[in-house]
Protein backbone atom coordinates (compact mmCIF):
# COMPACT_ATOMS: atom_id res chain seq x y z
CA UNK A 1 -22.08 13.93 41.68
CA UNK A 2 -23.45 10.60 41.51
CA UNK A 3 -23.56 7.67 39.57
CA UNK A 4 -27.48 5.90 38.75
CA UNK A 5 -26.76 2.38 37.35
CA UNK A 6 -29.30 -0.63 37.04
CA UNK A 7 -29.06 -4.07 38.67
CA UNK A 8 -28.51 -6.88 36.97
CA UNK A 9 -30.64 -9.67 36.01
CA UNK A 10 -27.44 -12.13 36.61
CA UNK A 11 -25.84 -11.89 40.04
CA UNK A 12 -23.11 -13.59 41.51
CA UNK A 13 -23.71 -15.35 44.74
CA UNK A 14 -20.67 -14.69 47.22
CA UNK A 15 -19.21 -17.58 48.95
CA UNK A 16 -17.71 -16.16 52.00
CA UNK A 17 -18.90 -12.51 53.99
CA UNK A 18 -21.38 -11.23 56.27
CA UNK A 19 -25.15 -12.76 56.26
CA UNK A 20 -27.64 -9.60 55.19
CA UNK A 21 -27.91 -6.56 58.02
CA UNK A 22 -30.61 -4.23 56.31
CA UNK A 23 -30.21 -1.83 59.59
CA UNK A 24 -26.35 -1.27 58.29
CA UNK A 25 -27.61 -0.48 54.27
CA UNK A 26 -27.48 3.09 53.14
CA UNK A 27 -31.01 5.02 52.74
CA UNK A 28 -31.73 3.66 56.37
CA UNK A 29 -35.23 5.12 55.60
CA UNK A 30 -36.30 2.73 53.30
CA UNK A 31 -35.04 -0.67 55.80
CA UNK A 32 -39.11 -0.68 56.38
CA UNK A 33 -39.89 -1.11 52.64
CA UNK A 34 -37.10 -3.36 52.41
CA UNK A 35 -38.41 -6.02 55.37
CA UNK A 36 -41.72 -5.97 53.19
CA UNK A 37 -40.63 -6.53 49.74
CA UNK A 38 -38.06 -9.68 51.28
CA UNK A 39 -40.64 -11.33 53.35
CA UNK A 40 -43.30 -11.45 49.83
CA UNK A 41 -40.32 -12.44 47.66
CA UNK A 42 -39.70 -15.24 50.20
CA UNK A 43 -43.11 -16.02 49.95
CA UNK A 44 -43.65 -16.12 46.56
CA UNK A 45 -40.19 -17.88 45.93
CA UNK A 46 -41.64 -21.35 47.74
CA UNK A 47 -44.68 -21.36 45.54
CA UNK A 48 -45.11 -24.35 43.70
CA UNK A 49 -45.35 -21.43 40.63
CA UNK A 50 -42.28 -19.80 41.59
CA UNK A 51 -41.03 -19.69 38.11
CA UNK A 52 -43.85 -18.31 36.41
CA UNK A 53 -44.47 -15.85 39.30
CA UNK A 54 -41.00 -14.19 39.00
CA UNK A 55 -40.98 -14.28 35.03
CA UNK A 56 -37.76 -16.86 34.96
CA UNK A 57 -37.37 -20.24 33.38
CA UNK A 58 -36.32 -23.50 34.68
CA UNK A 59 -32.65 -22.94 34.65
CA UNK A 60 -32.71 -20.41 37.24
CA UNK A 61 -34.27 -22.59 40.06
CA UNK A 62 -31.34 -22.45 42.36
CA UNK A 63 -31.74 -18.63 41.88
CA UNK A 64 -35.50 -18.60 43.01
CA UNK A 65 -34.51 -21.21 45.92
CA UNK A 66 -31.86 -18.91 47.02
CA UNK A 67 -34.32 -15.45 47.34
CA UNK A 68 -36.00 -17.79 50.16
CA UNK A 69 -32.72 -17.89 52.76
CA UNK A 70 -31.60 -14.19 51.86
CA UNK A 71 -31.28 -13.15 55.30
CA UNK A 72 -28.70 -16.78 55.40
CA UNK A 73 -26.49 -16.50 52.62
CA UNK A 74 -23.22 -14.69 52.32
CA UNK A 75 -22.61 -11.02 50.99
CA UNK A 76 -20.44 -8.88 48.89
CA UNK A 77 -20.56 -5.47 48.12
CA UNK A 78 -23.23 -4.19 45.52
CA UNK A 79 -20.58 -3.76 42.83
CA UNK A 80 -19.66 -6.99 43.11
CA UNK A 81 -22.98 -8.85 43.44
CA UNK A 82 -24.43 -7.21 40.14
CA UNK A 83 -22.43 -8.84 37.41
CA UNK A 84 -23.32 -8.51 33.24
CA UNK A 85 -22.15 -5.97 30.32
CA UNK A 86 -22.20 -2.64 32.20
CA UNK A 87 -20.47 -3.86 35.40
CA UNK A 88 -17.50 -5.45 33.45
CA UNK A 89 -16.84 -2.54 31.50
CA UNK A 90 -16.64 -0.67 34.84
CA UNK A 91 -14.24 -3.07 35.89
CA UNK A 92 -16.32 -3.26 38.57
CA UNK A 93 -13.83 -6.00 40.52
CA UNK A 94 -11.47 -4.16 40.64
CA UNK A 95 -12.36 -0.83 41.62
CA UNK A 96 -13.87 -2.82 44.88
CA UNK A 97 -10.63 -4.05 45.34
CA UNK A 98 -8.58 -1.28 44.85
CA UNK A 99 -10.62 0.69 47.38
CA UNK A 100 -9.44 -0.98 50.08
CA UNK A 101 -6.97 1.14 50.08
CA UNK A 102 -8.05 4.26 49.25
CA UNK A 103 -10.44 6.34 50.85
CA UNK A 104 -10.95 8.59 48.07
CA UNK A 105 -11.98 5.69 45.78
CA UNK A 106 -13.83 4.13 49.00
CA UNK A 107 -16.11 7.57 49.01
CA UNK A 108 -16.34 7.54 45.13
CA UNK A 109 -17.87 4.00 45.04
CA UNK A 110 -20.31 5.18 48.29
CA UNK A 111 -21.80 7.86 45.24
CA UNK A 112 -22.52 4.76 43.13
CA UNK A 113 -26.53 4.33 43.43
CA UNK A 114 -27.42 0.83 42.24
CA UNK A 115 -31.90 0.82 42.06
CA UNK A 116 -32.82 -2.11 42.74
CA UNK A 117 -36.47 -4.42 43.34
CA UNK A 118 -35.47 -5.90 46.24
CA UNK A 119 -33.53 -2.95 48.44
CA UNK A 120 -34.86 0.39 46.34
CA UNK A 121 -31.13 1.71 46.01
CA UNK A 122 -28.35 0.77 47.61
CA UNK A 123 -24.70 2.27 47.11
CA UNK A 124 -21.91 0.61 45.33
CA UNK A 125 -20.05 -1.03 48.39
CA UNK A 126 -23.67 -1.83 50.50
CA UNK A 127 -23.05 -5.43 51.61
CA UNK A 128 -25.86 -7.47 49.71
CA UNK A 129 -26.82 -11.12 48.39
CA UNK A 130 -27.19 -12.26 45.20
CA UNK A 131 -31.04 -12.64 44.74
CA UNK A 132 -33.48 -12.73 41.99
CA UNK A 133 -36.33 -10.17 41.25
CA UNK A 134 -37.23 -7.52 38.51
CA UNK A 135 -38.49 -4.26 38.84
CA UNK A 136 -41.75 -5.48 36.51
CA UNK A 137 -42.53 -8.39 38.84
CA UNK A 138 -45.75 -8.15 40.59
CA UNK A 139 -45.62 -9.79 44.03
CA UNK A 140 -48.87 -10.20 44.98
CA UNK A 141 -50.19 -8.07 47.89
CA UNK A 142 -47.44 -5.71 47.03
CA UNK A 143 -48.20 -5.02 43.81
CA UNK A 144 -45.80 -4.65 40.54
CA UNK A 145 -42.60 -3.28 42.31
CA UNK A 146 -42.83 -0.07 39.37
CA UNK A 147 -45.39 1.03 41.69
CA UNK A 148 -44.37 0.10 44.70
CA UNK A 149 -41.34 1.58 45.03
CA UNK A 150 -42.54 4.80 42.92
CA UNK A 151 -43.89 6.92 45.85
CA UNK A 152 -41.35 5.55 48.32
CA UNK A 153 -38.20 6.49 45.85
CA UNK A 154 -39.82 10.11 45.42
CA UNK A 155 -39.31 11.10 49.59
CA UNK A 156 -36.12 9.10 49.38
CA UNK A 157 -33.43 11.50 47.06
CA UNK A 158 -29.55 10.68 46.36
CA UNK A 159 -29.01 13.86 45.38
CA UNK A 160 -28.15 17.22 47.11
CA UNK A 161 -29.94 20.25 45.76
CA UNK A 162 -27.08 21.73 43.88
CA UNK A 163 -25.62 18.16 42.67
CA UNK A 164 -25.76 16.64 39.47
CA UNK A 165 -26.36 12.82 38.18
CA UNK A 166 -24.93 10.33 35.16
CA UNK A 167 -27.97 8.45 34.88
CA UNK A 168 -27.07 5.24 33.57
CA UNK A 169 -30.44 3.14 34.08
CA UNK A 170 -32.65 0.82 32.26
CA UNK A 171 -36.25 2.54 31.31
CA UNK A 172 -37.72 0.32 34.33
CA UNK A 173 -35.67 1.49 37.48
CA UNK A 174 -35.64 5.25 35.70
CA UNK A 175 -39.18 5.06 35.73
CA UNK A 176 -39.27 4.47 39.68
CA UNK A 177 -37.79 7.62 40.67
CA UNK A 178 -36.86 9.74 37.17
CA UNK A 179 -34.86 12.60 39.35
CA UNK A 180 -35.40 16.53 38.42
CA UNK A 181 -34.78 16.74 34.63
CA UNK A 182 -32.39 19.88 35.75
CA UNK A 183 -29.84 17.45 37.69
CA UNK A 184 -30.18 14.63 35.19
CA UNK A 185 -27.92 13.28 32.69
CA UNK A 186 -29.09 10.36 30.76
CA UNK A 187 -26.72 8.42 28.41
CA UNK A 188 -26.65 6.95 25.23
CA UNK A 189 -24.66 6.07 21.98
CA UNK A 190 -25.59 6.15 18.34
CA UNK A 191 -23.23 4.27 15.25
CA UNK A 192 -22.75 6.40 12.42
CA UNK A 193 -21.60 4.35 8.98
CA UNK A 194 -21.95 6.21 5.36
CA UNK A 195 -24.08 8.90 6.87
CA UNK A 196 -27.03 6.20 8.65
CA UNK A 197 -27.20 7.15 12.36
CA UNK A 198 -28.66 3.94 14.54
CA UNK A 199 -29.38 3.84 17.91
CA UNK A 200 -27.05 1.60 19.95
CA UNK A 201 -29.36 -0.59 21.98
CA UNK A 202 -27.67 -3.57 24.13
CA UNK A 203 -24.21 -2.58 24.15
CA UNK A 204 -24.95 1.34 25.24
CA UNK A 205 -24.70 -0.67 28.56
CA UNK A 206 -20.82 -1.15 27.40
CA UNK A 207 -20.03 2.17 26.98
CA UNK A 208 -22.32 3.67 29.86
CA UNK A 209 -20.34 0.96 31.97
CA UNK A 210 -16.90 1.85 30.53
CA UNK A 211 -17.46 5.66 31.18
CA UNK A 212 -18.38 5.13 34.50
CA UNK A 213 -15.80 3.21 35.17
CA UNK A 214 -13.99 5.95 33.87
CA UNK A 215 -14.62 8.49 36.24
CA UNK A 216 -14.50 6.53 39.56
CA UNK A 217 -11.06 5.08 38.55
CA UNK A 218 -9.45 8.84 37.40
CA UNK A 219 -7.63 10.40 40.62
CA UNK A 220 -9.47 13.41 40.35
CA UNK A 221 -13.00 14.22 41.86
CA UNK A 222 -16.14 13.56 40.23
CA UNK A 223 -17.61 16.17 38.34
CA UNK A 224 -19.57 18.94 39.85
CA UNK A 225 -21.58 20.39 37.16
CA UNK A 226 -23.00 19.30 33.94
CA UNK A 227 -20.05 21.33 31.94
CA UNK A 228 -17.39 19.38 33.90
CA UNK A 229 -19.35 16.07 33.24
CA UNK A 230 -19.31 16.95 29.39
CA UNK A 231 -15.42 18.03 29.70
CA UNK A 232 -14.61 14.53 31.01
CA UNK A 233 -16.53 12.40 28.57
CA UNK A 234 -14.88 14.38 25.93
CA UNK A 235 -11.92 13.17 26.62
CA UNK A 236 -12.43 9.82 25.80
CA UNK A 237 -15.74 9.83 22.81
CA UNK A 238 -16.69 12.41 20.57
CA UNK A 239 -20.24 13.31 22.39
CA UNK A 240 -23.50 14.94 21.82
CA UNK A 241 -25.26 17.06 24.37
CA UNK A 242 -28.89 17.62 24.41
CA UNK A 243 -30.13 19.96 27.32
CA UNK A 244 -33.01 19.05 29.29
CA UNK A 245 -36.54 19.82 29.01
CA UNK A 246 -39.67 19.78 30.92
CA UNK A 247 -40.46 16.51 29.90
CA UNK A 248 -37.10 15.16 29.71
CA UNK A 249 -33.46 15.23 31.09
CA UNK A 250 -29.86 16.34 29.32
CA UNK A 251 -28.60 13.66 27.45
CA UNK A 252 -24.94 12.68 27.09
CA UNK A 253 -24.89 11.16 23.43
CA UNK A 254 -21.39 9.13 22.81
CA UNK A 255 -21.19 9.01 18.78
CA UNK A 256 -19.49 5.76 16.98
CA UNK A 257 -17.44 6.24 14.05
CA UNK A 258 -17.42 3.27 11.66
């Protein structure tokens, strides 16, 4: 099984590890890509218009100055780079740190797929810096990185025929490679108060975060199959499932009491 999250829009910079080795990320195939979306992000980030170019506002300057020395700074492992709602209710510290240890956790994290604008996907312990860039962003001779990365992602699959996925994405990085709808598993929550169901927007990154976190902390394996996945989220929500479609994948529904 593996795990699809998004990036973050925050990251935190590391102040000590390796400088940037794209030959040593996972999905060595897409290292070409890679070089090409870094050099036009450098590019674009020394534009007098950096800020408008990458859709950020003054107070992230020392972000945009930092995507132009990527290949400089220090690194840290994707799971701790990415920092925001879903990553601390994954505890996301200190599974890192507890896999030092443990080789079954160390191989758990390594089924962690982070998509990303700059790198495409990388796995939960690739080495990475903290840089700034959105899916959306058009970067000039590239393109908007939607469709970019789109064909690329498509000959590029984390998943094994027979394997299944918790896809825990944003609409933006699902978009860039969606999966088959048969291996999918999409997640959600819903409130339910005095018989009003509402959709849980912003903080169905909590709980997508705090089930993940879930699973890669329990001893036992990941799930193999879409009935096991179910099993295991039932033992912590009361859950929905909706079984996939042509158009669409299952959906894991987690349903709030109130």
């Amino acid at each position: 099984m593996k795990i699809l999250l998004p990036p973050s829009e925050g990251k935190t910079p590391s102040t000590t590890g390796p400088t940037l080795d794209l030959d040593s990320l996972s999905a060595p195939e897409l290292t070409p890509k890679r070089k090409q979306v870094m050099s036009a992000l450098k590019k674009v980030s020394k534009r007098r218009d950096a800020l408008e170019k990458l859709g950020v506002g003054a107070s992230l300057t020392e972000d945009v100055e930092r995507n132009t020395v990527l290949d400089e700074i220090p690194c840290a492992p994707a799971l701790l780079t990415y920092s925001g709602v879903l990553y601390e209710a994954m505890d996301a510290g200190d599974l890192v740190a507890k896999a030092d240890g443990d080789d079954s956790l160390r191989e758990r994290l390594r089924d962690v797929q982070v998509f990303s604008a700059l790198f495409g996907r990388v796995h939960g312990l690739d080495e990475i810096p903290a840089y700034r860039l959105a899916m959306k962003t058009d970067l000039g001779t590239l393109g908007k990185l939607t469709s970019f990365w789109k064909p690329v992602l498509a000959k590029s699959c984390p998943l094994d025929p027979a394997e299944v996925a918790l896809d825990c994405r944003s609409s933006d990085y699902r978009s860039v490679w969606p999966g088959p709808h048969e291996q999918i598993v999409t997640m959600g929550a819903v409130s339910v108060s005095e018989g009003k169901r509402r959709v849980v927007s912003h903080w169905a990154k909590f709980y997508r975060g705090e089930f993940a976190g879930r699973l890669l902390s329990d001893g036992r394996p990941l799930p193999g199959t879409v009935d096991e996945l179910m099993a295991r989220a039932e033992e912590s929500y009361e859950v929905e499932f909706t079984a996939p479609t042509k158009s669409k994948p299952a959906n894991l529904m987690i349903v709030l009491r109130g």
